[in-house]
N, C-alpha and C. Protein backbone atom coordinates (compact mmCIF):
# COMPACT_ATOMS: atom_id res chain seq x y z
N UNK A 1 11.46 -8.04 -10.19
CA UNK A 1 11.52 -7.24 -8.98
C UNK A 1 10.69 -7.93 -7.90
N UNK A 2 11.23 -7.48 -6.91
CA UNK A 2 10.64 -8.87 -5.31
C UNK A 2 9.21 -7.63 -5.14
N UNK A 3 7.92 -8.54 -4.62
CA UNK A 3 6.96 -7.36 -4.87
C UNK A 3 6.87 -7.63 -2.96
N UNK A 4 6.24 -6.55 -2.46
CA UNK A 4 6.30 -6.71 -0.98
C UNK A 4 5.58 -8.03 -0.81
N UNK A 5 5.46 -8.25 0.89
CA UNK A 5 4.84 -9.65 1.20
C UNK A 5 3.65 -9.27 2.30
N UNK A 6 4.03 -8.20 2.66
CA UNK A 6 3.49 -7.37 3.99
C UNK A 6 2.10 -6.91 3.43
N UNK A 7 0.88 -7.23 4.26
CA UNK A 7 -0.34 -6.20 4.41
C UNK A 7 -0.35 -5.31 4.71
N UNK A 8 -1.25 -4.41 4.42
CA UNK A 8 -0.84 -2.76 4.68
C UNK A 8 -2.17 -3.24 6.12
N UNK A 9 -1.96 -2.80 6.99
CA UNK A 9 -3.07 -3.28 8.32
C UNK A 9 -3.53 -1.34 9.19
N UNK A 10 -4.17 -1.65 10.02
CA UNK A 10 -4.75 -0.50 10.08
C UNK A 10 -3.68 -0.04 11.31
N UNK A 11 -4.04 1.05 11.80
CA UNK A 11 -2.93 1.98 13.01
C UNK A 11 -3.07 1.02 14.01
N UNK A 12 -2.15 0.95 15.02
CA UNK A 12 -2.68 0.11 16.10
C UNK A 12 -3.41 1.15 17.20
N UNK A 13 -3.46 1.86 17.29
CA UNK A 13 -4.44 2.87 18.16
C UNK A 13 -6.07 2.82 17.45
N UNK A 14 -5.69 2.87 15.92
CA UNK A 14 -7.23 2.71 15.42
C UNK A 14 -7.97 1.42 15.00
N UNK A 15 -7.43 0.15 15.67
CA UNK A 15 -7.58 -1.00 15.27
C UNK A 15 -9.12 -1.40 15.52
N UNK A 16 -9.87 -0.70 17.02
CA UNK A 16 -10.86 -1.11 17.49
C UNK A 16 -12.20 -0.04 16.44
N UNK A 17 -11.62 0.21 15.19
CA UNK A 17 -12.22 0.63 14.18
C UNK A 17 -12.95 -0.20 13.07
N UNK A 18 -13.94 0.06 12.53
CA UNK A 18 -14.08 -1.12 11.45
C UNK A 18 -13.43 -0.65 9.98
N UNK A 19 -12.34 -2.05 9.56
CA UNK A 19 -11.77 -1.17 8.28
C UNK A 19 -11.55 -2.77 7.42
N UNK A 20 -11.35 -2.31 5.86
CA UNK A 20 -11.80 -3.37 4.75
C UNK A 20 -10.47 -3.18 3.93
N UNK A 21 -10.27 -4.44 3.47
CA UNK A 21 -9.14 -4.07 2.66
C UNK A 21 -9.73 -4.72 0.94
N UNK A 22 -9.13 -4.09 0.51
CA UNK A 22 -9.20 -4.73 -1.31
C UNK A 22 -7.27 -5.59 -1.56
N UNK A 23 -7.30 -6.70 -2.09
CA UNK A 23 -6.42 -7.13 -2.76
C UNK A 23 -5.88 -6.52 -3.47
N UNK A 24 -4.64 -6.66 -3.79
CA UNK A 24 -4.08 -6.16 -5.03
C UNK A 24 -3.08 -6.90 -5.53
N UNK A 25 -3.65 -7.36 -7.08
CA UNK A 25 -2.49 -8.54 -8.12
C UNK A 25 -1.31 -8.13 -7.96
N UNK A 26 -0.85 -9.06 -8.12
CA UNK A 26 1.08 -8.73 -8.55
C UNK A 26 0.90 -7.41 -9.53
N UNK A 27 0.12 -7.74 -10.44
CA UNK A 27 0.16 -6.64 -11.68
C UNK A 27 0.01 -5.54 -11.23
N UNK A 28 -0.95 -5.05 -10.45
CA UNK A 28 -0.99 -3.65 -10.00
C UNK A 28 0.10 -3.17 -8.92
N UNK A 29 0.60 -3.82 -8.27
CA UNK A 29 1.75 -4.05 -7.41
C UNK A 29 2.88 -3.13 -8.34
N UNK A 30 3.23 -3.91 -9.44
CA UNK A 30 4.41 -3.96 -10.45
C UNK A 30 3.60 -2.65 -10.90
N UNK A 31 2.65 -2.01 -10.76
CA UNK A 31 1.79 -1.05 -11.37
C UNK A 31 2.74 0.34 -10.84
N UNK A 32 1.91 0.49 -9.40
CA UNK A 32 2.34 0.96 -8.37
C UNK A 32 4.00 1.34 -8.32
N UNK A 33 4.79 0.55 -8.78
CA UNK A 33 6.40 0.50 -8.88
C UNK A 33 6.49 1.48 -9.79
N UNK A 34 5.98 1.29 -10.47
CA UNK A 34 6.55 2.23 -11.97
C UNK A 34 6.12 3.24 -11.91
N UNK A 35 5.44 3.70 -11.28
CA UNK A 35 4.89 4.68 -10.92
C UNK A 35 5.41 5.50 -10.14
N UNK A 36 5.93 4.98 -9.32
CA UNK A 36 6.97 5.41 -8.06
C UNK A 36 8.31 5.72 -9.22
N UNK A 37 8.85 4.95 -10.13
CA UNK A 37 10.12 4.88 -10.66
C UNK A 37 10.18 6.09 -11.59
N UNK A 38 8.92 6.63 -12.23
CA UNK A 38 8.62 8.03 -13.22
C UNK A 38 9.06 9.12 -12.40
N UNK A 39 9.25 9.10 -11.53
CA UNK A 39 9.86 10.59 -10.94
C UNK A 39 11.10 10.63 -10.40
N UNK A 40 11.91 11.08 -11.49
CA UNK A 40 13.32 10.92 -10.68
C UNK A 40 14.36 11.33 -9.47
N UNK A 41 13.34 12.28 -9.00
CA UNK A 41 13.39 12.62 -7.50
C UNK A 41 13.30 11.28 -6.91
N UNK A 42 12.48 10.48 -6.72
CA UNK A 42 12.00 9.59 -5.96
C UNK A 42 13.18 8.71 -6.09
N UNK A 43 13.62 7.92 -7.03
CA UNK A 43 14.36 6.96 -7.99
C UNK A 43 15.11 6.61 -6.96
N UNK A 44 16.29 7.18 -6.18
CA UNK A 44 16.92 6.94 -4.67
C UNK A 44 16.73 6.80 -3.67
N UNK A 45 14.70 6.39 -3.74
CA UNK A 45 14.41 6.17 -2.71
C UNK A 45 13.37 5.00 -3.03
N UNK A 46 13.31 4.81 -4.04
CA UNK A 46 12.23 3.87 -4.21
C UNK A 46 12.00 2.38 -3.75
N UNK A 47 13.58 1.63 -3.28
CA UNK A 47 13.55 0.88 -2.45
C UNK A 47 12.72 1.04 -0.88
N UNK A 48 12.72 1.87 -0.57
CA UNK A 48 12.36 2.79 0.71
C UNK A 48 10.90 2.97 0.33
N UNK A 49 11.00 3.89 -0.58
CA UNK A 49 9.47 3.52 -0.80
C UNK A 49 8.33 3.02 -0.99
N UNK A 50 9.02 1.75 -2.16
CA UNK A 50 7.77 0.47 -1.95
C UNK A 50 7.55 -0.27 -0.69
N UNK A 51 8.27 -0.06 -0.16
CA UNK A 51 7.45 -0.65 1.53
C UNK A 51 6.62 0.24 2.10
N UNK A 52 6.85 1.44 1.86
CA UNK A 52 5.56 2.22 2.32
C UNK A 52 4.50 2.30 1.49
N UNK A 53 4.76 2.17 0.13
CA UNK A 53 3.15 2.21 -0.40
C UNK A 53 2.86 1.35 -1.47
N UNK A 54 3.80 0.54 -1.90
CA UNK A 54 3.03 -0.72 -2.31
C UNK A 54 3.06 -2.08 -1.13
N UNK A 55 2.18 -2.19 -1.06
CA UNK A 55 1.62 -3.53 -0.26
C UNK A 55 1.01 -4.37 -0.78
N UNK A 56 0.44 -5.35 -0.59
CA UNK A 56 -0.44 -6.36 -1.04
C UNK A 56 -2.01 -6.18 -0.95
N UNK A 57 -2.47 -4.60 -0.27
CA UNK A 57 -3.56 -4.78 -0.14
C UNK A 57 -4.15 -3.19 -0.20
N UNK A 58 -4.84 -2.77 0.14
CA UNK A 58 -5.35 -1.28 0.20
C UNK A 58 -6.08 -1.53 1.46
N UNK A 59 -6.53 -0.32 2.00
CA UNK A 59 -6.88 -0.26 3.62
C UNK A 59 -7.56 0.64 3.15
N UNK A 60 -8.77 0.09 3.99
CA UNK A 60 -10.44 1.79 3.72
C UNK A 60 -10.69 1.27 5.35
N UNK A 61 -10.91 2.87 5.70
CA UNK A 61 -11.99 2.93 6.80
C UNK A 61 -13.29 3.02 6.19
N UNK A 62 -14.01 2.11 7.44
CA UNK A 62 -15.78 2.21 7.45
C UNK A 62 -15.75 3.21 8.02
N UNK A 63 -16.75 4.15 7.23
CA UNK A 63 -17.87 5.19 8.23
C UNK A 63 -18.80 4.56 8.32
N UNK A 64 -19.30 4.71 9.74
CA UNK A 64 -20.08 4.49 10.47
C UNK A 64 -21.62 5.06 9.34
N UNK A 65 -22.84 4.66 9.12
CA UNK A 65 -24.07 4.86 8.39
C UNK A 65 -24.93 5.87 9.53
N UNK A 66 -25.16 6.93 8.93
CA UNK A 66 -25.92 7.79 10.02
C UNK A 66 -27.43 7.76 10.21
């Protein structure tokens, strides 16, 4: 299965934010899929769906330290 190629990147309105991403292996990628594929509601959409939520990366906002 083709795993996305795309970074998941932050909003473009919230860009002037500070935000961190974590990697993510092929393996958890292929993780992520199957995961999506266990619900057979989803199953007709899951093309559709791994572009929205498997990516190559995870996205965290910084909070700011008070």
């Amino acid at each position: 299965m083709k795993m996305p190629r795309r970074a998941l990147l932050p909003p473009t309105r919230m860009q002037s934010f500070s935000w961190t991403t974590y990697g993510l292996s092929t393996a958890v990628q292929k993780t992520k899929t199957d995961v999506l594929m266990t619900y057979k509601s989803q199953r007709p959409y899951v093309f559709l769906l791994r572009n929205a939520f498997v990516r190559k990366n995870e996205l965290f906002f910084l909070y700011p330290e008070r």
